[in-house]
Protein backbone atom coordinates (compact mmCIF):
# COMPACT_ATOMS: atom_id res chain seq x y z
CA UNK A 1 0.00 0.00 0.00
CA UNK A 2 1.43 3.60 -0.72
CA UNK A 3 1.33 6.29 1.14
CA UNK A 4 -0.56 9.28 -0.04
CA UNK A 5 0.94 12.12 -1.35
CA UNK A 6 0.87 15.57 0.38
CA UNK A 7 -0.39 18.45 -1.21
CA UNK A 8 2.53 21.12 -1.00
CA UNK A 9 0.90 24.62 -0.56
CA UNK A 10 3.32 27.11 -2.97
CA UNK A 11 1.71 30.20 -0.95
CA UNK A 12 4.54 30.08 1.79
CA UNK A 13 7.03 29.15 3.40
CA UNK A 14 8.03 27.25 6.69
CA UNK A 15 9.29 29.41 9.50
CA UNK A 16 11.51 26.65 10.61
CA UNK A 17 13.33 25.65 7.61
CA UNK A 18 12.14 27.54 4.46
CA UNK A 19 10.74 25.03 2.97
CA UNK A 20 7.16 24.92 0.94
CA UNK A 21 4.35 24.74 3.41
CA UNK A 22 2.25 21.42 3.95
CA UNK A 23 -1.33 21.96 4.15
CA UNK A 24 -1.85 19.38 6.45
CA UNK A 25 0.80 21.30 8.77
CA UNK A 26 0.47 25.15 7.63
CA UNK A 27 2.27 27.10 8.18
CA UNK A 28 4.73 24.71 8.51
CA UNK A 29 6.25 21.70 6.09
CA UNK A 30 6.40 18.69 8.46
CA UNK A 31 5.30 17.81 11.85
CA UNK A 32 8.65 17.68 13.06
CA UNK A 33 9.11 21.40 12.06
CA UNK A 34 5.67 21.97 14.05
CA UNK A 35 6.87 20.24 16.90
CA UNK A 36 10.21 22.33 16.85
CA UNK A 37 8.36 25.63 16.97
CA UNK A 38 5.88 24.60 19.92
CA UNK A 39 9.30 23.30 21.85
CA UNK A 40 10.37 26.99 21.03
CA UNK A 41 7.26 28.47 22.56
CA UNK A 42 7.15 26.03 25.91
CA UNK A 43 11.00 26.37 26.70
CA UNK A 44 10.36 30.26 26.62
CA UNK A 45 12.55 31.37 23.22
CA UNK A 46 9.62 32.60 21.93
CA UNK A 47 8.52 35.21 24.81
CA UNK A 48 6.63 38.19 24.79
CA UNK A 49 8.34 40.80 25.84
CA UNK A 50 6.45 42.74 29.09
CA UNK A 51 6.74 45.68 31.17
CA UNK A 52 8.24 44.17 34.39
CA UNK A 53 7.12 47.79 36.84
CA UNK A 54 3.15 47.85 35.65
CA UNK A 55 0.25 45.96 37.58
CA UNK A 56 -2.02 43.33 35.60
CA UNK A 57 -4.12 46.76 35.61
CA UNK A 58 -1.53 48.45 33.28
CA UNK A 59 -0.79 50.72 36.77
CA UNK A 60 2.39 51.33 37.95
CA UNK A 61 2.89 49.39 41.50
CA UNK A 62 3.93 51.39 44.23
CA UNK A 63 5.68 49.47 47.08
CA UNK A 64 4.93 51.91 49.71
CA UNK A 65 1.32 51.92 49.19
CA UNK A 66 0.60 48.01 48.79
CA UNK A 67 1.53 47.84 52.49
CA UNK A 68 -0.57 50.17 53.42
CA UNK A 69 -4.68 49.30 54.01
CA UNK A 70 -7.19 52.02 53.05
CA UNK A 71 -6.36 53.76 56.94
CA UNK A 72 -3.30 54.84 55.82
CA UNK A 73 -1.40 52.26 58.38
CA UNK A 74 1.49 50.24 57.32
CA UNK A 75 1.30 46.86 58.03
């Protein structure tokens, strides 16, 4: 019995290698290739770079005041 062919997409290219794109993997060629870019993304090369001094809020944390309760006594 043989093995299907893939259809090769010629729209793009793989990230990875540069090779034609595999529908069956888009945007990638090959599994492997897929399987290299989600390593990439779970060992943390692929991060998003963030703004280490701002609250989830997008407000600027202030030491001083997050030990402090609404009296105005520090803790």
């Amino acid at each position: 019995m043989a093995s299907p062919k893939r259809k090769r997409s010629g729209t793009g290219k793989c990230p990875i290698c540069g090779r034609a794109t595999d529908a069956q993997y888009r945007p990638f060629c090959s599994r492997r290739c897929a399987d290299v870019d989600l390593s990439r993304w779970l060992s943390g090369a692929y991060a998003v770079p963030g703004r280490e001094d701002a609250d989830e809020d997008g407000e600027r944390a202030d030491p001083v005041d997050a030990k402090k309760d609404g009296s105005g006594e520090a803790h």
